[in-house]
C-alpha atoms as a PDB file:
ATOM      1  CA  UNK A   1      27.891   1.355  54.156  1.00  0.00           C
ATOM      2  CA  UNK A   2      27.349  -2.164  55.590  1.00  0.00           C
ATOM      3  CA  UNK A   3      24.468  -3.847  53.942  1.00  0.00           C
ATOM      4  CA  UNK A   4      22.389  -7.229  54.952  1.00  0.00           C
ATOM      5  CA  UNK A   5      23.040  -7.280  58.662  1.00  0.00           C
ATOM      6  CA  UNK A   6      22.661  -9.957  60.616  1.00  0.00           C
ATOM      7  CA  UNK A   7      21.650 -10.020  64.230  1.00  0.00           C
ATOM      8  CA  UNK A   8      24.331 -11.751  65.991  1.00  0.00           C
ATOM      9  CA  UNK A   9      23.471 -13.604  69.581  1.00  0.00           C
ATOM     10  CA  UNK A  10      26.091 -14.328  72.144  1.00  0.00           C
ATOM     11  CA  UNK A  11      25.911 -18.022  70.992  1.00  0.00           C
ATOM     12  CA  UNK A  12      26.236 -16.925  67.249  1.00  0.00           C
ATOM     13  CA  UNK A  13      29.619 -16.474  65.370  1.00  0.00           C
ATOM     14  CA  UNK A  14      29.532 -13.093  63.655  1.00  0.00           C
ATOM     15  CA  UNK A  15      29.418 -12.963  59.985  1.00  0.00           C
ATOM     16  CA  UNK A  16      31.902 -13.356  57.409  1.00  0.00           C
ATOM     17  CA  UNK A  17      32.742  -9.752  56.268  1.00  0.00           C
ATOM     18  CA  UNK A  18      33.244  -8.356  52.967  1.00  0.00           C
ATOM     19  CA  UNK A  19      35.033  -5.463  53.321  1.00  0.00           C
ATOM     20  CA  UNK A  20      34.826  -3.801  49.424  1.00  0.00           C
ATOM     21  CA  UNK A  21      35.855  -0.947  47.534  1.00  0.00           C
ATOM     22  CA  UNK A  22      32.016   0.579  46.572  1.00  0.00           C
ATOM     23  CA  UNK A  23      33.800   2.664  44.566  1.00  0.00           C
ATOM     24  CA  UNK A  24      35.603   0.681  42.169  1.00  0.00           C
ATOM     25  CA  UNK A  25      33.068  -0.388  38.967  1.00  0.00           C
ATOM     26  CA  UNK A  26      34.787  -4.434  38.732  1.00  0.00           C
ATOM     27  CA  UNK A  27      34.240  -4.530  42.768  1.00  0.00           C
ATOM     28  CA  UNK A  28      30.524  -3.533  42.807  1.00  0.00           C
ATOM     29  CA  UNK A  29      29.844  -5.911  39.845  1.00  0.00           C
ATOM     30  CA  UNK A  30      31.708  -8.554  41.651  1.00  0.00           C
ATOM     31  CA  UNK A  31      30.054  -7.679  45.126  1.00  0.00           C
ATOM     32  CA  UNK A  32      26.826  -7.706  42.860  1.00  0.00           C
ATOM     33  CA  UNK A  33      27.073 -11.281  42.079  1.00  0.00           C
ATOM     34  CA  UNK A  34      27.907 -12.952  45.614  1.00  0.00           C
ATOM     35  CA  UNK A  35      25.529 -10.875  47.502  1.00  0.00           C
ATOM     36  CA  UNK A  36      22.721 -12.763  44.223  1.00  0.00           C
ATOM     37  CA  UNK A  37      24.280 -16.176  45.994  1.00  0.00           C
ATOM     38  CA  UNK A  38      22.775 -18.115  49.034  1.00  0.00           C
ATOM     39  CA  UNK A  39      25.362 -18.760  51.511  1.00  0.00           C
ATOM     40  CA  UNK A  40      24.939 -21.271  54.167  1.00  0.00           C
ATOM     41  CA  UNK A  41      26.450 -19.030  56.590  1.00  0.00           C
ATOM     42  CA  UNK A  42      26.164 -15.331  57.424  1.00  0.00           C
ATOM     43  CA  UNK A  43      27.961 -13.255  54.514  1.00  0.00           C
ATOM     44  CA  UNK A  44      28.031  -9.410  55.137  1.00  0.00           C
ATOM     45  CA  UNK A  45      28.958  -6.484  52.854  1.00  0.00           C
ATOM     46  CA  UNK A  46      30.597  -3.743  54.213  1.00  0.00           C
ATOM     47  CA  UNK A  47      31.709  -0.852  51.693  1.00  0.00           C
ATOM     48  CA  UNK A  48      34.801   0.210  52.599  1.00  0.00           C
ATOM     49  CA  UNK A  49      34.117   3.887  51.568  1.00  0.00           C
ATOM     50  CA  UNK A  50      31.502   4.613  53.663  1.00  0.00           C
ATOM     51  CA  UNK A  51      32.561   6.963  56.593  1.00  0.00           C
ATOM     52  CA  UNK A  52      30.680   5.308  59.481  1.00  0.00           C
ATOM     53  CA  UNK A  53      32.029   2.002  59.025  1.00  0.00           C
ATOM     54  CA  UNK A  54      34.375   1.291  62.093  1.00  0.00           C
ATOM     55  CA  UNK A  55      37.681  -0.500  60.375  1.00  0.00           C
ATOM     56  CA  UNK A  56      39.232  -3.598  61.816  1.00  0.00           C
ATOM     57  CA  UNK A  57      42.373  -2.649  64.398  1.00  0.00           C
ATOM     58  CA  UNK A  58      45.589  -1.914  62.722  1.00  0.00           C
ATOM     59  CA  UNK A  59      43.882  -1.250  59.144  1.00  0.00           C
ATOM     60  CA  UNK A  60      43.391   2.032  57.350  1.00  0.00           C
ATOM     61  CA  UNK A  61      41.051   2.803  54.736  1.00  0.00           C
ATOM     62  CA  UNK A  62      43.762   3.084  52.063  1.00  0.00           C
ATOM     63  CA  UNK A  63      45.243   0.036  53.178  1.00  0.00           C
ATOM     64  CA  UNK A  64      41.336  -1.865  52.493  1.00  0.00           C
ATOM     65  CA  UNK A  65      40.637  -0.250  49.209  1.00  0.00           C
ATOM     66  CA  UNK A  66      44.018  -1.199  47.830  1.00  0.00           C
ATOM     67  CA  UNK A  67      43.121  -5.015  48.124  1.00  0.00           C
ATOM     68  CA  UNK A  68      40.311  -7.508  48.769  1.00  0.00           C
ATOM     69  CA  UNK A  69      39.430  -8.524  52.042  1.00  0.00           C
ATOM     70  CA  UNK A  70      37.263 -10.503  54.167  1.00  0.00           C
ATOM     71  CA  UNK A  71      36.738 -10.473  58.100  1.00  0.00           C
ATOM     72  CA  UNK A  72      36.972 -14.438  59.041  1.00  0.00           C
ATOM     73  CA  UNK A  73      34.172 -15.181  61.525  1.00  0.00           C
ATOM     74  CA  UNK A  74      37.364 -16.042  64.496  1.00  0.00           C
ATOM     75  CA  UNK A  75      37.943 -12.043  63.617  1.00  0.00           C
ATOM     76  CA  UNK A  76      41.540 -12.254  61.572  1.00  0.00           C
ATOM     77  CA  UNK A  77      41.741  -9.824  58.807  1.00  0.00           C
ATOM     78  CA  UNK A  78      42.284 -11.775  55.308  1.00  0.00           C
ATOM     79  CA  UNK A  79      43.820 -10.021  52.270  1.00  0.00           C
ATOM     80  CA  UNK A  80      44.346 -11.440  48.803  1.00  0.00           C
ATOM     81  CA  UNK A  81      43.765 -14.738  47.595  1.00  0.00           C
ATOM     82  CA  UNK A  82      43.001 -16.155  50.839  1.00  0.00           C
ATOM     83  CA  UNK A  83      40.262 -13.528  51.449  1.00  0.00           C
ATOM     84  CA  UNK A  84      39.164 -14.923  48.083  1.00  0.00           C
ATOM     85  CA  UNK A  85      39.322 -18.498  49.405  1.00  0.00           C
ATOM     86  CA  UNK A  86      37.385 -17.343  52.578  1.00  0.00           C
ATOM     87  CA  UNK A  87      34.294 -16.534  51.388  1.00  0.00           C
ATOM     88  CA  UNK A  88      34.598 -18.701  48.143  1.00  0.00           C
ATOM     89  CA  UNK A  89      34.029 -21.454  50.844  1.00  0.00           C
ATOM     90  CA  UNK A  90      30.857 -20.077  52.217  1.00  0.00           C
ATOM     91  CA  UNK A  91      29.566 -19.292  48.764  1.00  0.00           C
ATOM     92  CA  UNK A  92      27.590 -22.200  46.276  1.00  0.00           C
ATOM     93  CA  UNK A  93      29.293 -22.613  43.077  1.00  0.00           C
ATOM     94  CA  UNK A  94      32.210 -21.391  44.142  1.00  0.00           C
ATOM     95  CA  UNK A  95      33.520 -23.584  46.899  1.00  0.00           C
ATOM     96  CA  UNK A  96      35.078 -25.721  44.484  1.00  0.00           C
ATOM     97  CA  UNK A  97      37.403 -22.858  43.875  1.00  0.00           C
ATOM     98  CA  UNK A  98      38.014 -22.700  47.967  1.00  0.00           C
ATOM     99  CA  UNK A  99      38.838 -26.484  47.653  1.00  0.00           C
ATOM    100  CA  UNK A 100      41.235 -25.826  45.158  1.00  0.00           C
ATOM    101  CA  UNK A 101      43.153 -23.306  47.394  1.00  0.00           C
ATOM    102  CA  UNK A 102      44.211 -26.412  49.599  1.00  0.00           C
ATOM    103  CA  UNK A 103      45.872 -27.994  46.718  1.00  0.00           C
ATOM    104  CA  UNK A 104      49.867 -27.013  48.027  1.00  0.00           C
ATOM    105  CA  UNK A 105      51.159 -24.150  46.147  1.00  0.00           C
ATOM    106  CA  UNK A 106      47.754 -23.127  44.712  1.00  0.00           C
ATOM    107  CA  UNK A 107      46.966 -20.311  47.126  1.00  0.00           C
ATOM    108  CA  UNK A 108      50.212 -18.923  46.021  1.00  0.00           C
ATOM    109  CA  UNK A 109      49.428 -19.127  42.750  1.00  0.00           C
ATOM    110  CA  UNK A 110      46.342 -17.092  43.271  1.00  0.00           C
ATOM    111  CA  UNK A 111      48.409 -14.827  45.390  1.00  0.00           C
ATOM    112  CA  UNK A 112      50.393 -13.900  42.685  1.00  0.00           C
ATOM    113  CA  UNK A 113      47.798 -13.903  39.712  1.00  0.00           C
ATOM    114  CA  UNK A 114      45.697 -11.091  42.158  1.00  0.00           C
ATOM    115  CA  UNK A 115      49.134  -9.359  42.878  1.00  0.00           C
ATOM    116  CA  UNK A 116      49.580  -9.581  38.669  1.00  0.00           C
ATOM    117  CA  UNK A 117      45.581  -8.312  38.322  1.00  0.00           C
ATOM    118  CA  UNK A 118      45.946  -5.256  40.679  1.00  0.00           C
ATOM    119  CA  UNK A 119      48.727  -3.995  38.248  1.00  0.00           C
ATOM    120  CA  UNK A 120      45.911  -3.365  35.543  1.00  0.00           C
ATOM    121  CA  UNK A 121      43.324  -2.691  38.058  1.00  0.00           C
ATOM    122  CA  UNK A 122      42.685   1.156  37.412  1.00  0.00           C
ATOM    123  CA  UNK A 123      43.029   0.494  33.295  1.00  0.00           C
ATOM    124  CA  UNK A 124      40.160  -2.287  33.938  1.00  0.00           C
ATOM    125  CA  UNK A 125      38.386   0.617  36.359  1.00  0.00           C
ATOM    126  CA  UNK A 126      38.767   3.077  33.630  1.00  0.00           C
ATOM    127  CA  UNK A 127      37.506   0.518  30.555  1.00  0.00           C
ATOM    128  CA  UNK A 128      34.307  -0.422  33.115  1.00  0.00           C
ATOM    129  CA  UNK A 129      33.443   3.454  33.897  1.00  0.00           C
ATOM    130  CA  UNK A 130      32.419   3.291  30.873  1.00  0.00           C
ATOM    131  CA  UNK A 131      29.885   1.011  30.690  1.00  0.00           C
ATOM    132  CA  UNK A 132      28.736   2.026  33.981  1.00  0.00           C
ATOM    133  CA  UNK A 133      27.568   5.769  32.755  1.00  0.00           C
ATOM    134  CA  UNK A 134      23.934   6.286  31.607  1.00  0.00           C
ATOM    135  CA  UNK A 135      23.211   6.393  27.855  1.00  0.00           C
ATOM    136  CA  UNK A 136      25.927   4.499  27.368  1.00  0.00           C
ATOM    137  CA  UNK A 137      23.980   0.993  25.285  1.00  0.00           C
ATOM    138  CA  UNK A 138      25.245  -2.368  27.645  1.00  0.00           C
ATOM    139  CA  UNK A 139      25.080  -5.155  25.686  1.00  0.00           C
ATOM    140  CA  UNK A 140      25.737  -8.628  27.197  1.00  0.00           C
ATOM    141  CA  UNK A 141      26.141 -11.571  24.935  1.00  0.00           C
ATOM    142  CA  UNK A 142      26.276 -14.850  26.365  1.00  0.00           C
ATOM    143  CA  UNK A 143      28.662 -16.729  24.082  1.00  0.00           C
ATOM    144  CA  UNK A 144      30.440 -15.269  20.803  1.00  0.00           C
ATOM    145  CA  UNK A 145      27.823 -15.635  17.861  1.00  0.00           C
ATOM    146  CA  UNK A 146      24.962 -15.954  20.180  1.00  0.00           C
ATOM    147  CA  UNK A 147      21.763 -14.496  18.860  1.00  0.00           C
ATOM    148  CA  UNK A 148      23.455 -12.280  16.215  1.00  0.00           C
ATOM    149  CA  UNK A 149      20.508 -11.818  14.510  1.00  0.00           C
ATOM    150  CA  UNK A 150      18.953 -10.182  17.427  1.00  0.00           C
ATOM    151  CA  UNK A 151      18.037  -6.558  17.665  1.00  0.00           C
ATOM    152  CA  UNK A 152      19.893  -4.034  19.779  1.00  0.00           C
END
């Protein structure tokens, strides 16, 4: 489903596109936090799951769902750490992430610490199923030690 549309004119450059696994408990909390963010430019959502959505040229669905990846505004399909990069830069409190991507080699580091992540993706699914089911008591603590005292 593609949330938060925005009208685009023939003078306006289209949005930068999310395209997300809705499926996948880390990517919806993840999702959950940019889309709380105000970018300065257009930032759309678009779950990859959802039958209607038209997919970029060249791209299948299992191909999107198996990584991140972001729509540029010029239209070229990012995957990875530089889809990361992409919309890091559009996003407050995060650009200074995007401006670390420029640093030479540090884009492939990312690369490969994503590539490394997506190895222990669908443990990491499995471990946040769980606190995604009802009845199931979410507790959040802020830092270790933090209100200890306080009822549950």
């Amino acid at each position: 489903m593609v949330t938060e549309p925005v009208p685009v004119t023939a003078k306006a450059l289209p949005p930068l596109t999310v395209l997300y696994d809705g499926a996948c408990p880390l990517c919806r909390r993840e999702i959950g936090i940019y889309r709380g963010l105000q970018a300065e430019t257009p930032v759309c959502f678009a779950d990859v799951n959802d039958a209607s959505l038209l997919l970029p040229p060249g791209t299948t669905r299992e191909q999107l769902l198996a990584r991140f990846h972001v729509r540029g505004r010029d239209g070229e399909l990012l995957s990875g750490a530089r889809a990361f990069l992409a919309l890091w830069a559009a996003l407050p409190g995060w650009r200074w992430l995007a401006l670390l991507g420029h640093v030479p080699g540090a884009a492939w580091l990312m690369e490969g610490g994503y590539r490394f992540f997506l190895g222990f993706r669908p443990t990491l699914q499995r471990w946040a199923l769980l606190l995604d089911r009802p009845g199931v008591e979410q507790t959040v603590r802020i830092r270790p030690g933090a209100d200890d005292d306080a009822p549950r």
